[in-house]
Protein backbone atom coordinates (compact mmCIF):
# COMPACT_ATOMS: atom_id res chain seq x y z
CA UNK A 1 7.61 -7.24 13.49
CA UNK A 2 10.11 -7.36 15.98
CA UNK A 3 8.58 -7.19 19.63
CA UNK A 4 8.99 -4.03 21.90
CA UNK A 5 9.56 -3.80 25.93
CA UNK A 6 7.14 -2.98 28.35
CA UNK A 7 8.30 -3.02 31.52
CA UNK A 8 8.79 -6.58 32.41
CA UNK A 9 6.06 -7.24 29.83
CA UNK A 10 7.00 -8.13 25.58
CA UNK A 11 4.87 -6.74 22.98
CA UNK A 12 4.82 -8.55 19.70
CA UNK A 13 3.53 -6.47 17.12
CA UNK A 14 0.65 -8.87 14.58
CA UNK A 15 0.07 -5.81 12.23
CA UNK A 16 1.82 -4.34 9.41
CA UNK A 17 1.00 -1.60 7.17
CA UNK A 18 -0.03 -3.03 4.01
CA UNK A 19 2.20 -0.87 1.58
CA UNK A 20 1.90 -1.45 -2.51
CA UNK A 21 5.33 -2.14 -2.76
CA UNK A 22 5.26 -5.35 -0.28
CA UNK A 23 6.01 -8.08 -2.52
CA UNK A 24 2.33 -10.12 -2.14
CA UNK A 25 0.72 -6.93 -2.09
CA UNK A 26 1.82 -5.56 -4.91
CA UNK A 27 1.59 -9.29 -6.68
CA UNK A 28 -2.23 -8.69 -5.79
CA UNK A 29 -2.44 -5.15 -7.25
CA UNK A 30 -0.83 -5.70 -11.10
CA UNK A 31 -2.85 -9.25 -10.85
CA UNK A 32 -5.97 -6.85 -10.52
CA UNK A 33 -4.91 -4.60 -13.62
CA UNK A 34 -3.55 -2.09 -11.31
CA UNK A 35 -0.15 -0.35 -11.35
CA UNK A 36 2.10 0.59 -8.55
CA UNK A 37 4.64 3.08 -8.11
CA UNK A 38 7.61 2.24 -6.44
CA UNK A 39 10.12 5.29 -5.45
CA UNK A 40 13.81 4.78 -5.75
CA UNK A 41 15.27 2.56 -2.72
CA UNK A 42 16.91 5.73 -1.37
CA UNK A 43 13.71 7.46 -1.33
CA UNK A 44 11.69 4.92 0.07
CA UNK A 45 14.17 5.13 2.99
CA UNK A 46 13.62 8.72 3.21
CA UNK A 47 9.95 8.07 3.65
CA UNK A 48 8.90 8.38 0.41
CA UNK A 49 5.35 6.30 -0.38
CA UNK A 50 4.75 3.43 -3.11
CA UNK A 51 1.59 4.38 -4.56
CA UNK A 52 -1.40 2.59 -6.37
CA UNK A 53 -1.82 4.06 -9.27
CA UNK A 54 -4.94 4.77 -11.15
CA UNK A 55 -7.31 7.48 -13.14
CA UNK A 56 -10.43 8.41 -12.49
CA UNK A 57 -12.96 7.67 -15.58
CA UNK A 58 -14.67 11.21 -15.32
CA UNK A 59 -12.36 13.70 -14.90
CA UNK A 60 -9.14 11.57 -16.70
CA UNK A 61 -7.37 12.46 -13.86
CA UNK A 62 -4.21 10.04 -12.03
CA UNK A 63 -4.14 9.42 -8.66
CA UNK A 64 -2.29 7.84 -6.15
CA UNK A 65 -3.41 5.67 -3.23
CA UNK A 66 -0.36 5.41 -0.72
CA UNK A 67 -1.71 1.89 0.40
CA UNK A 68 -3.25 -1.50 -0.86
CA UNK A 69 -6.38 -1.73 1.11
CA UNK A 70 -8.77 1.43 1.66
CA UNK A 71 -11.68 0.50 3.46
CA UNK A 72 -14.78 1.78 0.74
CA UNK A 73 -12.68 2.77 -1.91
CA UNK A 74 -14.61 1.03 -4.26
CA UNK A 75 -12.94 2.71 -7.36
CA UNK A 76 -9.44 1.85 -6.85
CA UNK A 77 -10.76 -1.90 -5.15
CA UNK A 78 -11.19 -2.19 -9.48
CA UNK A 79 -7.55 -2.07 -9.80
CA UNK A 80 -6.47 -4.78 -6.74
CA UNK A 81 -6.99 -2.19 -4.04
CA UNK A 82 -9.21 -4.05 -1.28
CA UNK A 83 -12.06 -1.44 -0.40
């Protein structure tokens, strides 16, 4: 990340948001069985959000989880999601 100006002081950013659609992240995902969902380039811009993708075995319903690690999400962490 690029760093940021403080005063006379430099910040250097060490985190990043760990999105589905970063290329080892999603690499982990669809290794896991997962599927993500990438929006068009020009929505993704926009602020649109990639999406792990997955259904829920009791009510059959699909879900999205706008990011690739979810502390205790222990049903997605099936599909590649880190819980």
């Amino acid at each position: 990340a690029p760093p940021a100006a403080v005063g006379k002081t430099t910040v250097v950013y060490a985190t990043r948001e760990d999105k589905p659609h970063l290329p080892d992240e999603r690499k982990r995902v669809e290794a896991a069985g997962g599927y993500v969902k990438i929006p068009p380039p020009d929505r993704l811009e926009a602020g649109a959000t990639s999406r792990v993708m997955y259904v829920d075995g009791k009510t059959g319903m699909q879900y999205g989880l706008a990011m690739s690690r979810s502390i205790g999400d222990w049903e997605a962490g099936k599909l590649g999601v880190i819980p």
